[in-house]
C-alpha atoms as a PDB file:
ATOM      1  CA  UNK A   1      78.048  27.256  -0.771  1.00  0.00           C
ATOM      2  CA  UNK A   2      76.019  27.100  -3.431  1.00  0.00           C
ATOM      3  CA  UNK A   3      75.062  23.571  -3.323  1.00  0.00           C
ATOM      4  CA  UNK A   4      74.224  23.776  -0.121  1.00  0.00           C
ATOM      5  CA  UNK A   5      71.943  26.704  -1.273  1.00  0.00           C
ATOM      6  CA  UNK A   6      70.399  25.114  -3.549  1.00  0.00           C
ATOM      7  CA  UNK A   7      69.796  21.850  -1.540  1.00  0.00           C
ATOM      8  CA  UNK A   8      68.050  24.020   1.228  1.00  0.00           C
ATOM      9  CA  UNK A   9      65.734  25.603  -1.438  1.00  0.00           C
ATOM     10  CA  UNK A  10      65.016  22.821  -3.079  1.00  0.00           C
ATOM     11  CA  UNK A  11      64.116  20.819   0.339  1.00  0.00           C
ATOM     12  CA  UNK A  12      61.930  24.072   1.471  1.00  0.00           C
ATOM     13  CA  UNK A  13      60.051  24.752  -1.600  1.00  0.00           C
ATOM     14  CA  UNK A  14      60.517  22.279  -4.369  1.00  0.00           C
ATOM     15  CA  UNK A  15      59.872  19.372  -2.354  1.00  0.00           C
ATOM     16  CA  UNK A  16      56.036  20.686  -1.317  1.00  0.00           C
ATOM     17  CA  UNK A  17      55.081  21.896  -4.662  1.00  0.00           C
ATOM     18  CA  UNK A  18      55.667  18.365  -5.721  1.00  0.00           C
ATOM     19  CA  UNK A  19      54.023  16.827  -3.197  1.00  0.00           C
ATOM     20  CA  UNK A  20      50.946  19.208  -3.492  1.00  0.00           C
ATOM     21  CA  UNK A  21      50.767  18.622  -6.665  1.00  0.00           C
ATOM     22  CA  UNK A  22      51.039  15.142  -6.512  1.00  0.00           C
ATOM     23  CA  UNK A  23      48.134  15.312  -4.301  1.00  0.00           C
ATOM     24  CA  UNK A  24      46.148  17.484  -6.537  1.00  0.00           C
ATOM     25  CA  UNK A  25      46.228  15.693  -9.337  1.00  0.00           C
ATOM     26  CA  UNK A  26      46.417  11.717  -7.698  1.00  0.00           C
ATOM     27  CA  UNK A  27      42.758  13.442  -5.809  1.00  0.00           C
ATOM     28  CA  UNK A  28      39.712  11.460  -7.298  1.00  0.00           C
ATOM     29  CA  UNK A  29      36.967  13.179  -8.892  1.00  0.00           C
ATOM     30  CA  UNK A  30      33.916  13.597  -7.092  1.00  0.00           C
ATOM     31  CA  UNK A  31      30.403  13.663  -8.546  1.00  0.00           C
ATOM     32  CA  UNK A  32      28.354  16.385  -7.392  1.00  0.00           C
ATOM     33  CA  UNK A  33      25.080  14.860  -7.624  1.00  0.00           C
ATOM     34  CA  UNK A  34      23.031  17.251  -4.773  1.00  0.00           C
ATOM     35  CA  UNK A  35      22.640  19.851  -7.218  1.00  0.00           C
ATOM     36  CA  UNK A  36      21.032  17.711  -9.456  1.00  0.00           C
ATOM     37  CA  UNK A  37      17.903  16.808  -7.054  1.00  0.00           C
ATOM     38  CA  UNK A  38      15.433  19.217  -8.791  1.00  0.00           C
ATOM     39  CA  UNK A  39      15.692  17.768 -12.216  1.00  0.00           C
ATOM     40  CA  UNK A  40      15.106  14.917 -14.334  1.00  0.00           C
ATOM     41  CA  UNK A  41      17.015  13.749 -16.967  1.00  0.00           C
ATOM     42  CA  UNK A  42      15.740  11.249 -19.856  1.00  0.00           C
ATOM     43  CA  UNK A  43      16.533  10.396 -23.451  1.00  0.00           C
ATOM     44  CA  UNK A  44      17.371  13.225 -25.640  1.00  0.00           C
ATOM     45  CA  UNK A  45      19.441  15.421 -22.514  1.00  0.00           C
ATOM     46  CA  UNK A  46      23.361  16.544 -23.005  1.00  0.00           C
ATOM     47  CA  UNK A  47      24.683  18.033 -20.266  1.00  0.00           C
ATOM     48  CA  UNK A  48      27.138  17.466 -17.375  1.00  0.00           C
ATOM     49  CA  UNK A  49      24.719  16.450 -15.355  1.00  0.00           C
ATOM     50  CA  UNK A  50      23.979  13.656 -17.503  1.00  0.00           C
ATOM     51  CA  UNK A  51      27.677  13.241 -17.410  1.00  0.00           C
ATOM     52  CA  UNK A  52      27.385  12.840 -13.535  1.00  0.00           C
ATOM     53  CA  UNK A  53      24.606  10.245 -13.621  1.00  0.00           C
ATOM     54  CA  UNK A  54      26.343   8.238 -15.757  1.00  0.00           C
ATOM     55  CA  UNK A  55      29.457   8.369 -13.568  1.00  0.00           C
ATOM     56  CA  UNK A  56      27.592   7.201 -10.919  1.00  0.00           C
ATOM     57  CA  UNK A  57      26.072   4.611 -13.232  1.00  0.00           C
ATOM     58  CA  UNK A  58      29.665   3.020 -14.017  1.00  0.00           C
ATOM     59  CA  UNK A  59      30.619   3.494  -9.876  1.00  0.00           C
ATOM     60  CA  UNK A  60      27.706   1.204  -9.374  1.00  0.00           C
ATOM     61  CA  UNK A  61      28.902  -1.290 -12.030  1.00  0.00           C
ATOM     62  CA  UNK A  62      25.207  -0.501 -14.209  1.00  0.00           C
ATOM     63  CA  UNK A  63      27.233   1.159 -17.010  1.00  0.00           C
ATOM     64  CA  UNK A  64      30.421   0.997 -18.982  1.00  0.00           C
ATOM     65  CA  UNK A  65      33.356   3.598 -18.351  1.00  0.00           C
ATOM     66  CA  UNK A  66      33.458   4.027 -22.187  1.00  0.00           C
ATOM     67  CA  UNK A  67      29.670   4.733 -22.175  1.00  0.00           C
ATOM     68  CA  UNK A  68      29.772   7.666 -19.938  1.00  0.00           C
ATOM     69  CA  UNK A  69      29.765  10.675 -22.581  1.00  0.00           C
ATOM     70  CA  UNK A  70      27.633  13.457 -21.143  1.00  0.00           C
ATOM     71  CA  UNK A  71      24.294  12.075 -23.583  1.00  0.00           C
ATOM     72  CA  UNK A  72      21.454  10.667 -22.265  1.00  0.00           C
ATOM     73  CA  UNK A  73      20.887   8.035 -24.821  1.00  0.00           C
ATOM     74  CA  UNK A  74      19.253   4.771 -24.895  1.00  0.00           C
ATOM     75  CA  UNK A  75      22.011   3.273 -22.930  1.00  0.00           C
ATOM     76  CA  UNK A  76      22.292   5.431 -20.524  1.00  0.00           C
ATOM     77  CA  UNK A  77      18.508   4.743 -20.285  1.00  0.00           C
ATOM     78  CA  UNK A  78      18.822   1.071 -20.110  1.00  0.00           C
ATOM     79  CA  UNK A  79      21.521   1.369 -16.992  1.00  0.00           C
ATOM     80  CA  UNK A  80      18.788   3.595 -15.325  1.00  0.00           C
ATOM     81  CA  UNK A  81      16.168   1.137 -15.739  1.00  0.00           C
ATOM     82  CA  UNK A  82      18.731  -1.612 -14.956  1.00  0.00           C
ATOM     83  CA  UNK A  83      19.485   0.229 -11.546  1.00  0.00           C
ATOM     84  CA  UNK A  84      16.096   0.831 -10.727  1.00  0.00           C
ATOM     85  CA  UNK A  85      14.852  -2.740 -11.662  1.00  0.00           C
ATOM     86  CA  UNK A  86      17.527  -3.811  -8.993  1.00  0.00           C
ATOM     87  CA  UNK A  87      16.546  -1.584  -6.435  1.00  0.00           C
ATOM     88  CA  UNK A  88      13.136  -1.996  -6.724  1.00  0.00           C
ATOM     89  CA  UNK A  89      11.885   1.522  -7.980  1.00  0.00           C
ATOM     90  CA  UNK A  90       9.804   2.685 -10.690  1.00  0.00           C
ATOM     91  CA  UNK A  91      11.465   1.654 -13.507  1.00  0.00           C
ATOM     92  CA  UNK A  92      10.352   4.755 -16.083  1.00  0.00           C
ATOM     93  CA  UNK A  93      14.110   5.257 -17.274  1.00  0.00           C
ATOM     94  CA  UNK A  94      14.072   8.809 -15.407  1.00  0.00           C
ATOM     95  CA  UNK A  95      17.002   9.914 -13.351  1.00  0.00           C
ATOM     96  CA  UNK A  96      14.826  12.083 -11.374  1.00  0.00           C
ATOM     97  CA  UNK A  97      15.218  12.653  -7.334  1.00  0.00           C
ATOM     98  CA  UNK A  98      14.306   8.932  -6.174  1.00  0.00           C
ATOM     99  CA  UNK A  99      16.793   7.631  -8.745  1.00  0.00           C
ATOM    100  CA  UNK A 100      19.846  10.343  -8.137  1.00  0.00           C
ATOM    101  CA  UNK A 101      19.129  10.188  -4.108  1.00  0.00           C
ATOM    102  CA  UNK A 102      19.244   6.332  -4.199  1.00  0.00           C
ATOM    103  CA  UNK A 103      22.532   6.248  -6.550  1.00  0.00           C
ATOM    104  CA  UNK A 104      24.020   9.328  -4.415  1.00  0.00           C
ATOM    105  CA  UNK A 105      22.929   8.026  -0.642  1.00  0.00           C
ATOM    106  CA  UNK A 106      21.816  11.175   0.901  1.00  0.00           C
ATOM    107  CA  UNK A 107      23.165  11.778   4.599  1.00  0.00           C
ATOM    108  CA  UNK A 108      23.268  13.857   7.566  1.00  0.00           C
ATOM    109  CA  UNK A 109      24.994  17.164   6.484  1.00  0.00           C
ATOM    110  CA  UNK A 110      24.151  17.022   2.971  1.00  0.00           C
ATOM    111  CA  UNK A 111      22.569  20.407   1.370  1.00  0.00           C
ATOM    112  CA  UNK A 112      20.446  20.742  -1.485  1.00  0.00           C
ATOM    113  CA  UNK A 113      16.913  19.749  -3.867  1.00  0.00           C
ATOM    114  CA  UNK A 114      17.840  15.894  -3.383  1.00  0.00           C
ATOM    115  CA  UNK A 115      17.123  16.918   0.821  1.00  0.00           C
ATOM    116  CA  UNK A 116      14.383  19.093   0.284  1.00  0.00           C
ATOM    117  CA  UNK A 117      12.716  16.587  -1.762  1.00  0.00           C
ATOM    118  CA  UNK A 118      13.510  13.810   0.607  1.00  0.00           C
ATOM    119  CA  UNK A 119      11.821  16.243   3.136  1.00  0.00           C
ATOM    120  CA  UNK A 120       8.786  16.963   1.124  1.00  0.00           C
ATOM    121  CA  UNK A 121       8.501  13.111   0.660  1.00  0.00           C
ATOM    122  CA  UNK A 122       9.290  12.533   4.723  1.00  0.00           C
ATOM    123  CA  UNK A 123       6.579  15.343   5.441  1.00  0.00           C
ATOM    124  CA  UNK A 124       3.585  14.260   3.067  1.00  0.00           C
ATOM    125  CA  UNK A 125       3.677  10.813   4.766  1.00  0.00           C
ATOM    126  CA  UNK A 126       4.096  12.831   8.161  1.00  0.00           C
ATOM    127  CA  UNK A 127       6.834  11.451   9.468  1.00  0.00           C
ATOM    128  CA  UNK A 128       8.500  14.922   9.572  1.00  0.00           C
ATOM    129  CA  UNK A 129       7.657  18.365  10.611  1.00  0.00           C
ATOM    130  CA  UNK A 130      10.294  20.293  10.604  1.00  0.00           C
ATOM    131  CA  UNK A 131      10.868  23.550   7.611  1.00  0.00           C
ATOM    132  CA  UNK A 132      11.838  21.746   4.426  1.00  0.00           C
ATOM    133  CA  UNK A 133      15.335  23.878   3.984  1.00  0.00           C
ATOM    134  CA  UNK A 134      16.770  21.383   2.175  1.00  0.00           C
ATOM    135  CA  UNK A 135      19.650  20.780   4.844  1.00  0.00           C
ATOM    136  CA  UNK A 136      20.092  17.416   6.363  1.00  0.00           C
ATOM    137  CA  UNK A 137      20.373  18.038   9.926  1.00  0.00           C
ATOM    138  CA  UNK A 138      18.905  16.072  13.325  1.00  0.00           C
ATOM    139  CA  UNK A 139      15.502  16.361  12.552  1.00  0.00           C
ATOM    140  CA  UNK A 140      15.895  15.223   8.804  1.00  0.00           C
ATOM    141  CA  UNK A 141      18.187  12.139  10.012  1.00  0.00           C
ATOM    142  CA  UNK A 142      15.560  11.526  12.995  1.00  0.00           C
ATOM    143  CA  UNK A 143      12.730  11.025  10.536  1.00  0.00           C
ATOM    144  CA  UNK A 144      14.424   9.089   8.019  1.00  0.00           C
ATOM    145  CA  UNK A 145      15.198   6.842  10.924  1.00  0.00           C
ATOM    146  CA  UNK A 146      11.263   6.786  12.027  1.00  0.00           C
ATOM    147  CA  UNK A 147      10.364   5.862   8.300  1.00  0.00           C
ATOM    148  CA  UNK A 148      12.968   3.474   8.303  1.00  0.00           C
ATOM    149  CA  UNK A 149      11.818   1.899  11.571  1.00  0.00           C
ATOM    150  CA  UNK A 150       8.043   1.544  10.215  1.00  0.00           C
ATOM    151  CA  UNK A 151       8.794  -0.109   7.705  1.00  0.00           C
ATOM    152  CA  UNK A 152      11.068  -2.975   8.486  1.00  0.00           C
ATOM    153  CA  UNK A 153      13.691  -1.813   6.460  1.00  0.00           C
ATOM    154  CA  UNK A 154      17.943  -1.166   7.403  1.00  0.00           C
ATOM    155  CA  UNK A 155      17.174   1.415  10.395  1.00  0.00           C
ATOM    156  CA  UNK A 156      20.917   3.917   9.690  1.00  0.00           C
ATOM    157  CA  UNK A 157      19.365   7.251   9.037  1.00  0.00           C
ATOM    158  CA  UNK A 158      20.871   7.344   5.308  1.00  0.00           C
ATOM    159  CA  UNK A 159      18.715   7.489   2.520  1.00  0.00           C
ATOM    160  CA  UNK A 160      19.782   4.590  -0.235  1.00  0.00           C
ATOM    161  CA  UNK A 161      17.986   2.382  -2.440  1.00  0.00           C
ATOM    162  CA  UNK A 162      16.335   0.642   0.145  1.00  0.00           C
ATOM    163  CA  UNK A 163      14.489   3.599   1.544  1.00  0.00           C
ATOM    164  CA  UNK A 164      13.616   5.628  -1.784  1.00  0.00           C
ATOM    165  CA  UNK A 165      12.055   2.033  -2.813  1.00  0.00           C
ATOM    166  CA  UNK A 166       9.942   2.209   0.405  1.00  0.00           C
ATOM    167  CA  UNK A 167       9.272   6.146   0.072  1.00  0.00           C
ATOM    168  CA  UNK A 168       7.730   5.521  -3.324  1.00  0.00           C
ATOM    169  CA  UNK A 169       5.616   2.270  -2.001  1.00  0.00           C
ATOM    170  CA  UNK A 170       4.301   4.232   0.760  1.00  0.00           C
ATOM    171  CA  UNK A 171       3.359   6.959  -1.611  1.00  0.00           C
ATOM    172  CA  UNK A 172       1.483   5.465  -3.910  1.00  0.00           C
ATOM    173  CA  UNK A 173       0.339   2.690  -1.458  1.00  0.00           C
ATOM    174  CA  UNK A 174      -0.126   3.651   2.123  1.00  0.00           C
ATOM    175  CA  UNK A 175      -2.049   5.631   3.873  1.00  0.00           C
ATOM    176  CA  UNK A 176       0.072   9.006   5.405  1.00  0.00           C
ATOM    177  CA  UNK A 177       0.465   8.577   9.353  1.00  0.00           C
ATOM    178  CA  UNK A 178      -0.856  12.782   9.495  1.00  0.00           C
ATOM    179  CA  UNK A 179      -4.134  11.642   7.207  1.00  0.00           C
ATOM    180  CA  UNK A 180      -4.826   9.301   9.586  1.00  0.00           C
ATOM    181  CA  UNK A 181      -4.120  11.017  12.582  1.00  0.00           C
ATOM    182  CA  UNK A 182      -6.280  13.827  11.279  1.00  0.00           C
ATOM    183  CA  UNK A 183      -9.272  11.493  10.226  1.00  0.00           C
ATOM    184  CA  UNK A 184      -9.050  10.293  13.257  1.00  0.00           C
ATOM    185  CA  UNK A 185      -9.186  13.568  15.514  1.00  0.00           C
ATOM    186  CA  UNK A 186     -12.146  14.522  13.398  1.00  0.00           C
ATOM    187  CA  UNK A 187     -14.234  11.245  13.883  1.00  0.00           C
ATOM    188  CA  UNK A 188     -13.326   8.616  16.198  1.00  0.00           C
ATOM    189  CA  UNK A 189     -15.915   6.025  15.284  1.00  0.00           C
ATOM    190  CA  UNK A 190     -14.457   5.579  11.852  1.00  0.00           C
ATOM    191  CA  UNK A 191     -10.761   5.001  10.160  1.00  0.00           C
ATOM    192  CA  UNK A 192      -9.631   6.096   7.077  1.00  0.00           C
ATOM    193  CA  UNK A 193      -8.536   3.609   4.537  1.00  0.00           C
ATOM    194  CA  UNK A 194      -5.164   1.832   4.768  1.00  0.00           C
ATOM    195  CA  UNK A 195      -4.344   3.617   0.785  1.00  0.00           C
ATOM    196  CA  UNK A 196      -4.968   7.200   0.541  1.00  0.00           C
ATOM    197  CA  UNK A 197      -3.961   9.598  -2.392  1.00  0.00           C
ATOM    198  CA  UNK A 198      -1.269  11.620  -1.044  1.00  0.00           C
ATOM    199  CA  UNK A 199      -1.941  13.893  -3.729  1.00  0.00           C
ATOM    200  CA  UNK A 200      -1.397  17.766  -3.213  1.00  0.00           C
ATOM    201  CA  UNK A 201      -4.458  18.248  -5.988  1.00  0.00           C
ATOM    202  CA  UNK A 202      -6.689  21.005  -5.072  1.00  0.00           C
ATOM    203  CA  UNK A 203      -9.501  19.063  -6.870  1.00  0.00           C
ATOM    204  CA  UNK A 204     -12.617  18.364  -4.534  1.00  0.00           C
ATOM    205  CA  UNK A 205     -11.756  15.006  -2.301  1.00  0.00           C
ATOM    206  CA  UNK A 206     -14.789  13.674  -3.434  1.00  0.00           C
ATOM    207  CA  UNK A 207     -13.456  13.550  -6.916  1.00  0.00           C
ATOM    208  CA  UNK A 208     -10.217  11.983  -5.948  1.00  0.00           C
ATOM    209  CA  UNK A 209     -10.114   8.315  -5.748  1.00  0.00           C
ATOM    210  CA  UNK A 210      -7.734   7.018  -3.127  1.00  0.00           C
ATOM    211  CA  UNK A 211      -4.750   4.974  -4.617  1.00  0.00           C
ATOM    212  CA  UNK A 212      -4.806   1.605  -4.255  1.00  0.00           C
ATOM    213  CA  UNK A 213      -8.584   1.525  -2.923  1.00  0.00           C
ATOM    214  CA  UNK A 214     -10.677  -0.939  -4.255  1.00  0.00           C
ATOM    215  CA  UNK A 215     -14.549  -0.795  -5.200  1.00  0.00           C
ATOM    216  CA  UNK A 216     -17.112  -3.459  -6.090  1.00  0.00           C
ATOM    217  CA  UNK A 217     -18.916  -3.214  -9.490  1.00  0.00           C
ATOM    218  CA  UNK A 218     -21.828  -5.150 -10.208  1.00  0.00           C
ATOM    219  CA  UNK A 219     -21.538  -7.744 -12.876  1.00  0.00           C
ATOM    220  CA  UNK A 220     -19.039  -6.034 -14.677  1.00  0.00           C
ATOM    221  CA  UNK A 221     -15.974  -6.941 -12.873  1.00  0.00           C
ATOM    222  CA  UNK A 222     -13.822  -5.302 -10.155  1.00  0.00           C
ATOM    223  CA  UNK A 223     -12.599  -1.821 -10.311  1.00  0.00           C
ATOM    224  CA  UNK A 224      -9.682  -0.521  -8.848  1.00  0.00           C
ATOM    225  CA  UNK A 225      -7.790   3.104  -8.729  1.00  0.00           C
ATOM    226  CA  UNK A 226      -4.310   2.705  -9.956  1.00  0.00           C
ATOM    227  CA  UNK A 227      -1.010   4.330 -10.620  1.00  0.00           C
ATOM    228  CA  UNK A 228       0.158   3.616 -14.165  1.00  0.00           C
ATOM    229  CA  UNK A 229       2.804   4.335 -16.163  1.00  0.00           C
ATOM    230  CA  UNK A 230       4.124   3.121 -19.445  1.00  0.00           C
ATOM    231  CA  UNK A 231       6.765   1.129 -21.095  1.00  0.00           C
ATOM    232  CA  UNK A 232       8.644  -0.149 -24.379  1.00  0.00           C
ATOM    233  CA  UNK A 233      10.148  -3.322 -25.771  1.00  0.00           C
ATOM    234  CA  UNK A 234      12.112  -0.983 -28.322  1.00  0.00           C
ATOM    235  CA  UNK A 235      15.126  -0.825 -25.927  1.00  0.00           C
ATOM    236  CA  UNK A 236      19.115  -1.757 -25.310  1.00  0.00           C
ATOM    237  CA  UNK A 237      18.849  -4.924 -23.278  1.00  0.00           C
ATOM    238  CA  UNK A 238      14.931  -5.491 -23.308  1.00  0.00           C
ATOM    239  CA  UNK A 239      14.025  -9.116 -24.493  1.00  0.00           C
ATOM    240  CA  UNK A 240      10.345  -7.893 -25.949  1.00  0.00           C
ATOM    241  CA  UNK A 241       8.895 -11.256 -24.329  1.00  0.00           C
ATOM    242  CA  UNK A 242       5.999 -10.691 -21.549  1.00  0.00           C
ATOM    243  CA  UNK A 243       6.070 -12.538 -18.552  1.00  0.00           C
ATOM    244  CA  UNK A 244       3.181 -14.771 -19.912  1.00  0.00           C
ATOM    245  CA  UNK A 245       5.293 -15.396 -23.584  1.00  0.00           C
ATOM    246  CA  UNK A 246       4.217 -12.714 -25.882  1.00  0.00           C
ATOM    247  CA  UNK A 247       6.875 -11.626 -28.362  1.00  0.00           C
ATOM    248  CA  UNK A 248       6.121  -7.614 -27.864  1.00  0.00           C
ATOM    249  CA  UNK A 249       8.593  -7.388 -31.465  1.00  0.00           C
ATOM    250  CA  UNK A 250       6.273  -9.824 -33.436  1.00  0.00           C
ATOM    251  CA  UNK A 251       3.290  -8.496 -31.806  1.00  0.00           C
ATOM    252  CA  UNK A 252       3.928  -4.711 -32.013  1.00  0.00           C
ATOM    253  CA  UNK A 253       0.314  -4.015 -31.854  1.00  0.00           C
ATOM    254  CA  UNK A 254      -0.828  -5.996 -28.786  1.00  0.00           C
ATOM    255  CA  UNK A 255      -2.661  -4.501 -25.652  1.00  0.00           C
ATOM    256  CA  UNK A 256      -0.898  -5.601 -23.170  1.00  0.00           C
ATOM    257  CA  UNK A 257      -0.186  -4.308 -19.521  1.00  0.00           C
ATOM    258  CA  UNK A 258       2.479  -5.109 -16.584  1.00  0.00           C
ATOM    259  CA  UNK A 259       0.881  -6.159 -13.562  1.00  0.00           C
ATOM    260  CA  UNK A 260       1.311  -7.201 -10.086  1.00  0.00           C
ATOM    261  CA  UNK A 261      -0.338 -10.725  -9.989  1.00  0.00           C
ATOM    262  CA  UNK A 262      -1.713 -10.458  -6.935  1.00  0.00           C
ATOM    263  CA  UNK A 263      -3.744  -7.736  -7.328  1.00  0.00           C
ATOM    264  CA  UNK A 264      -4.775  -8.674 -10.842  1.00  0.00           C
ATOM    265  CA  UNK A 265      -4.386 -12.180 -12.001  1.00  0.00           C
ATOM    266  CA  UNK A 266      -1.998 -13.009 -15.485  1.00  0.00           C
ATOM    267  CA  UNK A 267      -4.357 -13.577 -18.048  1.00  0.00           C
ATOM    268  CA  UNK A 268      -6.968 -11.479 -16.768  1.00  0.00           C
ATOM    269  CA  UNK A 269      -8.394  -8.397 -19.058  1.00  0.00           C
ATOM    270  CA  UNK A 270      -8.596  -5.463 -18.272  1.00  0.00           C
ATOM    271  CA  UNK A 271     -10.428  -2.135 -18.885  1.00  0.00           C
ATOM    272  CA  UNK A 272      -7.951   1.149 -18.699  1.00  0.00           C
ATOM    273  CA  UNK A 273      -9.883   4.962 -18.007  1.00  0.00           C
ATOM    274  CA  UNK A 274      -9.183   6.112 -21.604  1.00  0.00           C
ATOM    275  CA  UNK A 275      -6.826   4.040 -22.842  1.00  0.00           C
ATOM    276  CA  UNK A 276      -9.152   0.468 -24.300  1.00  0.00           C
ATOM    277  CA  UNK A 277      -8.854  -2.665 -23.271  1.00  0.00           C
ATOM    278  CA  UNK A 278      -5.361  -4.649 -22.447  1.00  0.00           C
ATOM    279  CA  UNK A 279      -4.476  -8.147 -21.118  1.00  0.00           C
ATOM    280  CA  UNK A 280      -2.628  -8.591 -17.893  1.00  0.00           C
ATOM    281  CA  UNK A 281       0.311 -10.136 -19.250  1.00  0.00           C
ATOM    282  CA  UNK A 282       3.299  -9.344 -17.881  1.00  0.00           C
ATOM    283  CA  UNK A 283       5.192  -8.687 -14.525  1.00  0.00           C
ATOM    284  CA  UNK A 284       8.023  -5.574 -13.906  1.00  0.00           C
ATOM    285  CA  UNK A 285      10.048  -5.469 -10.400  1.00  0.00           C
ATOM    286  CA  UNK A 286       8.423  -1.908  -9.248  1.00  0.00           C
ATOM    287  CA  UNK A 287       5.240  -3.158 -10.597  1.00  0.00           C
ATOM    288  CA  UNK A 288       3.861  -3.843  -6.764  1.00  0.00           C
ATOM    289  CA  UNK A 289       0.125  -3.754  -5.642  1.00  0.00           C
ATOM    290  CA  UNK A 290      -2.114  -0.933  -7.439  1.00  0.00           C
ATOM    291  CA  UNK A 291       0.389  -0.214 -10.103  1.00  0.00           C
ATOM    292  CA  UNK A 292       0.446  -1.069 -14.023  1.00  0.00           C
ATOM    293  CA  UNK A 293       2.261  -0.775 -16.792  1.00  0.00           C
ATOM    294  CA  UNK A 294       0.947   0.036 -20.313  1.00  0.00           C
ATOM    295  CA  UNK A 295       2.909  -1.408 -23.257  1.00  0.00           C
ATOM    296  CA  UNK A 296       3.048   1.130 -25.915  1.00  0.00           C
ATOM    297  CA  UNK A 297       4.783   0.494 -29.164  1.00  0.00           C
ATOM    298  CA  UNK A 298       6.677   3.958 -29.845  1.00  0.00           C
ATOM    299  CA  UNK A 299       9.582   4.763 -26.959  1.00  0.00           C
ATOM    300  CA  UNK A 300       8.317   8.541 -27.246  1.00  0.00           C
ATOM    301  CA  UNK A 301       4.472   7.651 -26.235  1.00  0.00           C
ATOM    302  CA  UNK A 302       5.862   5.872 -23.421  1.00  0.00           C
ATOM    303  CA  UNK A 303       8.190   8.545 -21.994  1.00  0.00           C
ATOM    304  CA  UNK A 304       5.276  10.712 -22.833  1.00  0.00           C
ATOM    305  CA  UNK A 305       2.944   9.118 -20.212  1.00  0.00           C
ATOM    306  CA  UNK A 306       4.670   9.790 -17.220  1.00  0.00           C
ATOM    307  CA  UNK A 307       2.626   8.822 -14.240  1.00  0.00           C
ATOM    308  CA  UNK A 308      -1.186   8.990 -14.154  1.00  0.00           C
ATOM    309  CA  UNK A 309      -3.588   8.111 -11.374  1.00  0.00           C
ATOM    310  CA  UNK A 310      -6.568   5.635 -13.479  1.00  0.00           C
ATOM    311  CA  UNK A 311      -9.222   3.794 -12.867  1.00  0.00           C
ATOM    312  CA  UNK A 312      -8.960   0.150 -14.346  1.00  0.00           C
ATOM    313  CA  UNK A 313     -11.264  -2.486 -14.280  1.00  0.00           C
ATOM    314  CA  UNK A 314     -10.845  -6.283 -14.279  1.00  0.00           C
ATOM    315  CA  UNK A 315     -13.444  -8.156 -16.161  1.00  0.00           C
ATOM    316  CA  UNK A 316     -13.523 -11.496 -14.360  1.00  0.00           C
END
């Protein structure tokens, strides 16, 4: 009787606490990486959600299992640059939005900064116009799927790599379908420029220079408007050797700048707003059309830059 007691309890309740909590602890940890969409983390953070970028790091294969310690340090920088090299965004060693919502894929039914961002984004270039709530519903998947449509790109309504890379071209690089549209309604015997700052600056237009336009300048070379930001060769994995064959560690001093060579030819030099003169003389994988990089010797100056619209000029 009492086996038989005992047999029946065990197979009633023993049996499922086991198996539940086989299942709870055999469940793999998830990274919660949506909450993380309104900041950006760089050298110098501790924190779990440094913790969570780097898990996502070592998922992608960008970052070693034993690395992953909750510290943003110059490895965890170097897999972020890594990773965005790869993917073709702007390699600044941030994990900000672009970086987290390209490492996370954000899709329909996802909640949180990473989809109001994405919507902010989606809205400035007026592809959607909808409230930004930060909820990935229809109209959020039906303009990701426009933007991926116009620009030849994998058309599945998520938002990867592949589409953050094209969000941040068409930022800095294109002209916003609304602008346009606008322009347009106001005058139609003239067109807007194909690169216009999307820039939410309250400054007068006519002291904004549109991004990526181009204007002549007499005999002392071509001037262009520019996004820049600035790098190191003081880093985990970085050879310190420009695309052109300038040792950056036995030339710590040069002026030198990351270019896209067909916009400004290698070799050329070239006149930075505030900043002196540097020589175009090296090449970066985000480093496409009106975009530079400044070399800077110290890690902090360069993480210190950030991004900044400038006016260069390329003495032919």
């Amino acid at each position: 009787m009492h086996q038989f007691l005992y047999t029946r309890w065990f197979t009633m309740f023993a049996i499922p606490a086991l198996a539940a909590g086989f299942l709870f602890f055999a469940a793999p940890v998830n990274t919660d990486a949506q909450s993380l969409g309104d900041k950006e983390l760089s050298v110098g953070q501790e924190s779990s959600q440094v913790e969570d970028i780097e898990e996502l790091l070592v998922q992608k294969g960008f970052l070693n299992k034993a690395e992953q310690n909750g510290i943003f340090d110059d490895t965890t920088e170097n897999a972020v640059k890594n990773y965005q090299e790869e993917h073709g965004l702007l390699i600044d060693g941030i994990a900000g939005p672009h970086t987290i919502g390209a490492l996370t894929i954000v899709k329909e039914g996802d909640e949180g900064p990473l989809v109001e961002t994405l919507q902010q984004r989606l809205e400035t270039l007026g592809f959607y116009h909808h409230n930004v709530d930060g909820r990935f519903g229809p109209n959020t998947h039906e303009a990701v799927v426009s933007f991926q449509s116009s620009k030849d790109i994998l058309v599945d309504g998520l938002a990867g790599p592949q589409t953050y890379a094209a969000l941040e071209n068409a930022l800095y690089n294109d002209t916003p379908a609304k602008e346009t549209e606008n322009n347009e309604e106001k005058d139609g015997q003239t067109t807007t420029s194909g690169n216009a700052d999307v820039s939410t600056s309250s400054e007068p237009q006519a002291e904004r220079a549109d991004v990526g336009s181009e204007t002549s300048n007499d005999e002392q070379g071509r001037t262009l408007q520019v996004e820049a930001t600035a790098y190191t060769a003081n880093c985990n994995g970085c050879s310190g050797v420009t695309a052109t064959g300038v040792d950056l560690h036995a030339n710590p001093d040069a002026n030198v700048i990351a270019v896209d060579p067909d916009v400004i030819p290698l070799g050329s030099k070239v006149r930075v707003e505030g900043h002196g003169t540097y020589t175009a003389a090296d090449t970066g994988g985000a480093i496409n059309g009106n975009k530079i990089d400044i070399y800077m010797q110290n890690k902090s100056d360069a993480s210190n830059f950030g991004r900044q619209n400038l006016e260069v000029t390329v003495l032919e």
